[in-house]
C-alpha atoms as a PDB file:
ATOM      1  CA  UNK A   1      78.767  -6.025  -8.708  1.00  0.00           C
ATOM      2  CA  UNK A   2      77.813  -4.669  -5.106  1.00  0.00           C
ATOM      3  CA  UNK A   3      74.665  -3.851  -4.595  1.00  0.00           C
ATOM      4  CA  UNK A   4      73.570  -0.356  -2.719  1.00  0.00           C
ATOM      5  CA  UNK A   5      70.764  -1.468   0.119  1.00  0.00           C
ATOM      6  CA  UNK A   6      67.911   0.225  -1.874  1.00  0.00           C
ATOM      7  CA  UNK A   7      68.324  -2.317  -4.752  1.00  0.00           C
ATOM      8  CA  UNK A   8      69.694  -5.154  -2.442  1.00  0.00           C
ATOM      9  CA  UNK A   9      66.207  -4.658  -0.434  1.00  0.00           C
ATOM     10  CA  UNK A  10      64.263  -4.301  -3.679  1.00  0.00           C
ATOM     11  CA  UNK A  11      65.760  -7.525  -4.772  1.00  0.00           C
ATOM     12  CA  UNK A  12      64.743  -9.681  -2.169  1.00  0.00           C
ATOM     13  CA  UNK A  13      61.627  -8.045  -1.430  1.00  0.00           C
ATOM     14  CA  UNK A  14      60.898  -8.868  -5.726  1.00  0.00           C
ATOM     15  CA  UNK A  15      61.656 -11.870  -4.944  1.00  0.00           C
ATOM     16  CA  UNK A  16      59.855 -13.017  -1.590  1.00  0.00           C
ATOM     17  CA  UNK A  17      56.635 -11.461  -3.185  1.00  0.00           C
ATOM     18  CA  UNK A  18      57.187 -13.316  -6.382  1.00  0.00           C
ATOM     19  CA  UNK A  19      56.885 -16.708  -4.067  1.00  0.00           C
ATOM     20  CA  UNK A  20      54.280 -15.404  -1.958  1.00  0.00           C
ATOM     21  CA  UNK A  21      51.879 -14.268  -5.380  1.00  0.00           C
ATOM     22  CA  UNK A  22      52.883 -17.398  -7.064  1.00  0.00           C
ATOM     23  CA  UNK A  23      49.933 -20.007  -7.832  1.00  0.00           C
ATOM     24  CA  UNK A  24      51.571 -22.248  -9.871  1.00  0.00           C
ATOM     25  CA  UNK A  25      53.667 -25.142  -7.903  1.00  0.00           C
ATOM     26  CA  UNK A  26      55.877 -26.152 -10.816  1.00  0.00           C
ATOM     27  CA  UNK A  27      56.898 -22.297 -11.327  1.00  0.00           C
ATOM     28  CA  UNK A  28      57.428 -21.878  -7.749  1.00  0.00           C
ATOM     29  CA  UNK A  29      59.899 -25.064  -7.242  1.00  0.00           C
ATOM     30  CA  UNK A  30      62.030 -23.850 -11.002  1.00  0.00           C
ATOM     31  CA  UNK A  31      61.634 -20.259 -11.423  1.00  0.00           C
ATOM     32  CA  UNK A  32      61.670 -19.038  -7.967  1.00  0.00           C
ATOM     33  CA  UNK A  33      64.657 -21.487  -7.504  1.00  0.00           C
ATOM     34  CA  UNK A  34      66.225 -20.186 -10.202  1.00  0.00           C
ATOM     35  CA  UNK A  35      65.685 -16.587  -9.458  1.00  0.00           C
ATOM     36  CA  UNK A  36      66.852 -17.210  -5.682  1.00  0.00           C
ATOM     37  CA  UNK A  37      70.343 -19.150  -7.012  1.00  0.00           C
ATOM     38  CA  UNK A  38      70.955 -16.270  -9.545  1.00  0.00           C
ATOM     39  CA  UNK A  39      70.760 -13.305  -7.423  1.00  0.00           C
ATOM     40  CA  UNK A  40      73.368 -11.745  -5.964  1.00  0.00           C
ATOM     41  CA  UNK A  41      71.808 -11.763  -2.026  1.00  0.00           C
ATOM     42  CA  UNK A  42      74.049 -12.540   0.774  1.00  0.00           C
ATOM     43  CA  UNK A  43      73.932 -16.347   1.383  1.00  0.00           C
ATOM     44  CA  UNK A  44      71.709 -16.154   4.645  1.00  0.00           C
ATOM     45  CA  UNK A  45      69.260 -13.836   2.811  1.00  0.00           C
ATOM     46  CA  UNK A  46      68.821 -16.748   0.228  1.00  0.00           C
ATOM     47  CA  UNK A  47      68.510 -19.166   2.568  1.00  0.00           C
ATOM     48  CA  UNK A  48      65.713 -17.100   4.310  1.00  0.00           C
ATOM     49  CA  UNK A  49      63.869 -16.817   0.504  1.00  0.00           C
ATOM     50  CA  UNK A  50      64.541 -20.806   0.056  1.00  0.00           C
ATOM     51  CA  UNK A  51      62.851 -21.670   3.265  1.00  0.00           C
ATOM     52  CA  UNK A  52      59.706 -19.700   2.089  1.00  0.00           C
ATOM     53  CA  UNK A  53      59.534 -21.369  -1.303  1.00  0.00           C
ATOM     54  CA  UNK A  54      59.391 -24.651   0.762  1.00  0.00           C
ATOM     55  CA  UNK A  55      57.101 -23.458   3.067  1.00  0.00           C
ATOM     56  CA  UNK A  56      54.642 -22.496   0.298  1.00  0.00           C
ATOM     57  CA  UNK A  57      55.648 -25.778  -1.803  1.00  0.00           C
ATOM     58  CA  UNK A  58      54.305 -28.122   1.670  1.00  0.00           C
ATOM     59  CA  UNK A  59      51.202 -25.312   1.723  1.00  0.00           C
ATOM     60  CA  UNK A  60      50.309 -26.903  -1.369  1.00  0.00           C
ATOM     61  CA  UNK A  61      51.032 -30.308  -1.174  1.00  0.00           C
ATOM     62  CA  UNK A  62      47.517 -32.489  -1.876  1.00  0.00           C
ATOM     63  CA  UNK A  63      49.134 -35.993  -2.005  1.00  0.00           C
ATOM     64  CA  UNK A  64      49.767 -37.473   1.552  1.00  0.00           C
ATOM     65  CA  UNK A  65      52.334 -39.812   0.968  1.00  0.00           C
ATOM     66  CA  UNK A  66      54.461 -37.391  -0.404  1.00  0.00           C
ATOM     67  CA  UNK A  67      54.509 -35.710   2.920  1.00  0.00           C
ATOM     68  CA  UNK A  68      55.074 -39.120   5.008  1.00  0.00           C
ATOM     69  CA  UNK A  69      58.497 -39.744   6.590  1.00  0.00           C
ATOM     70  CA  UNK A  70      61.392 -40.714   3.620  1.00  0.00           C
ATOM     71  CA  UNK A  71      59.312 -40.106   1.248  1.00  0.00           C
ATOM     72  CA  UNK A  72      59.135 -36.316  -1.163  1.00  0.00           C
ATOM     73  CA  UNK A  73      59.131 -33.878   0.749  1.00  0.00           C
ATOM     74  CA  UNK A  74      61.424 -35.669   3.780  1.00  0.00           C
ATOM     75  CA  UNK A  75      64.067 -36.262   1.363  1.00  0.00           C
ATOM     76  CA  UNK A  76      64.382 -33.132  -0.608  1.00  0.00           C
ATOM     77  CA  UNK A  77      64.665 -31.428   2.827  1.00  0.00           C
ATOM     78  CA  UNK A  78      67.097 -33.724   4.253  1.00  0.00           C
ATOM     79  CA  UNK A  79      69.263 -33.063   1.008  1.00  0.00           C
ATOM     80  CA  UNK A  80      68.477 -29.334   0.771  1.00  0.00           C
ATOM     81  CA  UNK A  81      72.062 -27.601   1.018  1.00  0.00           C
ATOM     82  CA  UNK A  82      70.445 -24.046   0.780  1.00  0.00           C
ATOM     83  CA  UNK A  83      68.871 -24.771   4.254  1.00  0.00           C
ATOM     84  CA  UNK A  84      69.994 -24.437   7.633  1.00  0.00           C
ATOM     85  CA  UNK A  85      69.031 -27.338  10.189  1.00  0.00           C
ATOM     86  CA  UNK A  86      67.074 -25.256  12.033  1.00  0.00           C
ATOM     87  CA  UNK A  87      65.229 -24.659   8.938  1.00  0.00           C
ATOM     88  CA  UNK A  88      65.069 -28.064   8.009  1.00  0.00           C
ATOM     89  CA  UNK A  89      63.578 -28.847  11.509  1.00  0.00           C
ATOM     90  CA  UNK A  90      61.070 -26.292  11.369  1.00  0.00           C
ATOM     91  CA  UNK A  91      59.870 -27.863   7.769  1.00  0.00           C
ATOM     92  CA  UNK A  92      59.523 -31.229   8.802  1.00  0.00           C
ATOM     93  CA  UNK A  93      57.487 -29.994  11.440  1.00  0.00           C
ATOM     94  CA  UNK A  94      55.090 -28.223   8.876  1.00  0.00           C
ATOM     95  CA  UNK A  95      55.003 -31.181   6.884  1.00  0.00           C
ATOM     96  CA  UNK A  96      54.184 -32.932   9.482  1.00  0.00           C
ATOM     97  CA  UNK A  97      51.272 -30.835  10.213  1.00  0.00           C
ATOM     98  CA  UNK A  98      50.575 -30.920   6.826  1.00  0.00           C
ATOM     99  CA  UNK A  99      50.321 -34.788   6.667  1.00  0.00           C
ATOM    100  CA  UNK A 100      47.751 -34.806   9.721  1.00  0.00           C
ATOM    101  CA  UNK A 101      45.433 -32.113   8.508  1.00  0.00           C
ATOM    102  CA  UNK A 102      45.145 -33.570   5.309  1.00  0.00           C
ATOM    103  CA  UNK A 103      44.600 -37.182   6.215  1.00  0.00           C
ATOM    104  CA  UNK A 104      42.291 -35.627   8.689  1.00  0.00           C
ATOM    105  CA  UNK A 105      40.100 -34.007   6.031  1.00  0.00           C
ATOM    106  CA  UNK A 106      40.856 -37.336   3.168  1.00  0.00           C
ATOM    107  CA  UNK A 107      39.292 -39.446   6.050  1.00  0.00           C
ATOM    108  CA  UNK A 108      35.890 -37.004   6.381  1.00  0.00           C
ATOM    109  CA  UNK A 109      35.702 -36.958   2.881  1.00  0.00           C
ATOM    110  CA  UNK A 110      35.679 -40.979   2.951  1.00  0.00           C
ATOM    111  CA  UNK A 111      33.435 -41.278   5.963  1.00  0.00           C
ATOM    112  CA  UNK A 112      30.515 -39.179   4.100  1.00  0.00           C
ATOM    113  CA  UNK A 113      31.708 -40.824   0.483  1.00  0.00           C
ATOM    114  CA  UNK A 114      30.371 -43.815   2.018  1.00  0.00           C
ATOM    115  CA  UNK A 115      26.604 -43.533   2.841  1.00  0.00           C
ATOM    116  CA  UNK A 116      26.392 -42.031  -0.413  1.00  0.00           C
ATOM    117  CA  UNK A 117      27.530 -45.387  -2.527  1.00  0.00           C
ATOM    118  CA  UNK A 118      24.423 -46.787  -5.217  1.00  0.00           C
ATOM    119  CA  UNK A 119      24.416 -50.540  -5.482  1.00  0.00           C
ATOM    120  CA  UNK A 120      25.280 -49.721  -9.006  1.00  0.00           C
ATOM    121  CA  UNK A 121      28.289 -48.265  -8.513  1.00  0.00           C
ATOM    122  CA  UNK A 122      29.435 -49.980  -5.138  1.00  0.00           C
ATOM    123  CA  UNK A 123      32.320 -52.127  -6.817  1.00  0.00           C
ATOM    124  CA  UNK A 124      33.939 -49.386  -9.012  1.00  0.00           C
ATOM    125  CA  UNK A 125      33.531 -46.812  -5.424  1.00  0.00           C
ATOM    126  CA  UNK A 126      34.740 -49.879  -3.362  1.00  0.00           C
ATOM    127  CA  UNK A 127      37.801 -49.867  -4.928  1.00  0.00           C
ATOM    128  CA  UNK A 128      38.428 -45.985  -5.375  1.00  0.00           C
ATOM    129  CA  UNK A 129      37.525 -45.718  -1.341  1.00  0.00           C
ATOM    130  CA  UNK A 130      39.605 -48.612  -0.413  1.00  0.00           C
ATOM    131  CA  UNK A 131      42.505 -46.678  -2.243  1.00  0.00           C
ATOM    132  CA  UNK A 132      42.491 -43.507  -0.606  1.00  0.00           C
ATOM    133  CA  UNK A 133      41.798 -45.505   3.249  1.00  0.00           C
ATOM    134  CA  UNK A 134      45.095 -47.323   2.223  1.00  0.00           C
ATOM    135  CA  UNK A 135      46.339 -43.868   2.206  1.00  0.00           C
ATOM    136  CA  UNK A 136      45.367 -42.926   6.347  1.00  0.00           C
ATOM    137  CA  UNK A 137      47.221 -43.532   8.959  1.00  0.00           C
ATOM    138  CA  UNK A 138      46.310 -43.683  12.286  1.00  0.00           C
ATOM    139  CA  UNK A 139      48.680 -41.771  13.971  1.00  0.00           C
ATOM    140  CA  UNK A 140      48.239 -38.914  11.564  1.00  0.00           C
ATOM    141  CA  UNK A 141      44.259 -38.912  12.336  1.00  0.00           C
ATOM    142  CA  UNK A 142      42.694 -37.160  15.245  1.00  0.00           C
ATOM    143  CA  UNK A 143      41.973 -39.608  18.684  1.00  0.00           C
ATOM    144  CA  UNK A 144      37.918 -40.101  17.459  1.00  0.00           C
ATOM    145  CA  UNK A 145      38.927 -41.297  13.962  1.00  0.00           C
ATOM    146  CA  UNK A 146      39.954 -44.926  13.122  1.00  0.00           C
ATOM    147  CA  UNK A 147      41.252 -46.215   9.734  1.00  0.00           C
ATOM    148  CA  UNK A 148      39.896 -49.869  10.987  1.00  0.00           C
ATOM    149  CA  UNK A 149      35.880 -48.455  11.521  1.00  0.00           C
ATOM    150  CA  UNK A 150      35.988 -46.295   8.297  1.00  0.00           C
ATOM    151  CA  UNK A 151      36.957 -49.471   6.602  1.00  0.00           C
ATOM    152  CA  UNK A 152      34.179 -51.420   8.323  1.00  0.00           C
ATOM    153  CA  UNK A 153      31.718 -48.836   7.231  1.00  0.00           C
ATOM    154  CA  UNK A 154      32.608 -48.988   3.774  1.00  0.00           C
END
């Protein structure tokens, strides 16, 4: 069935705002994925809707190792077949951006966790800190912030 361009452009629109409005992660990675594959848009239009979806799904992401090269997010972009490479490219660059403004704000979090440890506590926080510092990077941190002095703090 052929769609006229009033329902074609009420179909994707449906759908775009569907993944824009969505607030749940797991609905937006299986129903919206479903809802894209099922339609009956033009390839390229699908592609456009996919790219969104992923673009939302990295929006979202609170866990920074999934957003590190080869890991989540890396792969399932690298194996995407509903993306173009440009697309692809232009992901990996938000993830990327992704990865550095959340270690950025993990490693503030940390650096005023810190002052805030009670004797009482200090082994159990120890540990918890020491946890999420394994998580930084360097590279991903802005030029005043050091994994090696947060570390020496704690």
């Amino acid at each position: 069935m052929i769609f006229n361009s009033v329902d074609y452009i009420a179909e994707f629109n449906r759908i775009q705002q569907g993944i824009q409005d969505e607030t749940e992660i797991e609905r937006l990675r299986d129903f919206w994925f479903s809802e894209i594959t099922k339609s009956k848009l033009e390839n390229n239009d699908k592609q456009k809707l996919n790219e969104l979806k992923e673009e939302y799904e990295i929006h979202e992401e609170k866990e920074i190792p999934n957003l590190e090269i080869n890991r989540c997010w890396f792969r399932e972009i690298r194996n995407s077949r509903n993306l173009y490479e440009e697309q692809k490219i232009a992901l990996n660059i938000q993830c990327n951006k992704k990865l550095k403004a959340l270690s950025n704000e993990k490693y503030d979090k940390i650096n005023e966790e810190i002052p805030k440890i009670e004797t009482a506590n200090l082994l159990n926080n120890k540990h918890h800190i020491d946890i999420m510092i394994r998580e930084l990077k360097n590279e991903n941190l802005k030029d005043n912030k050091d994994v090696v002095t947060l570390q020496q703090k704690r």
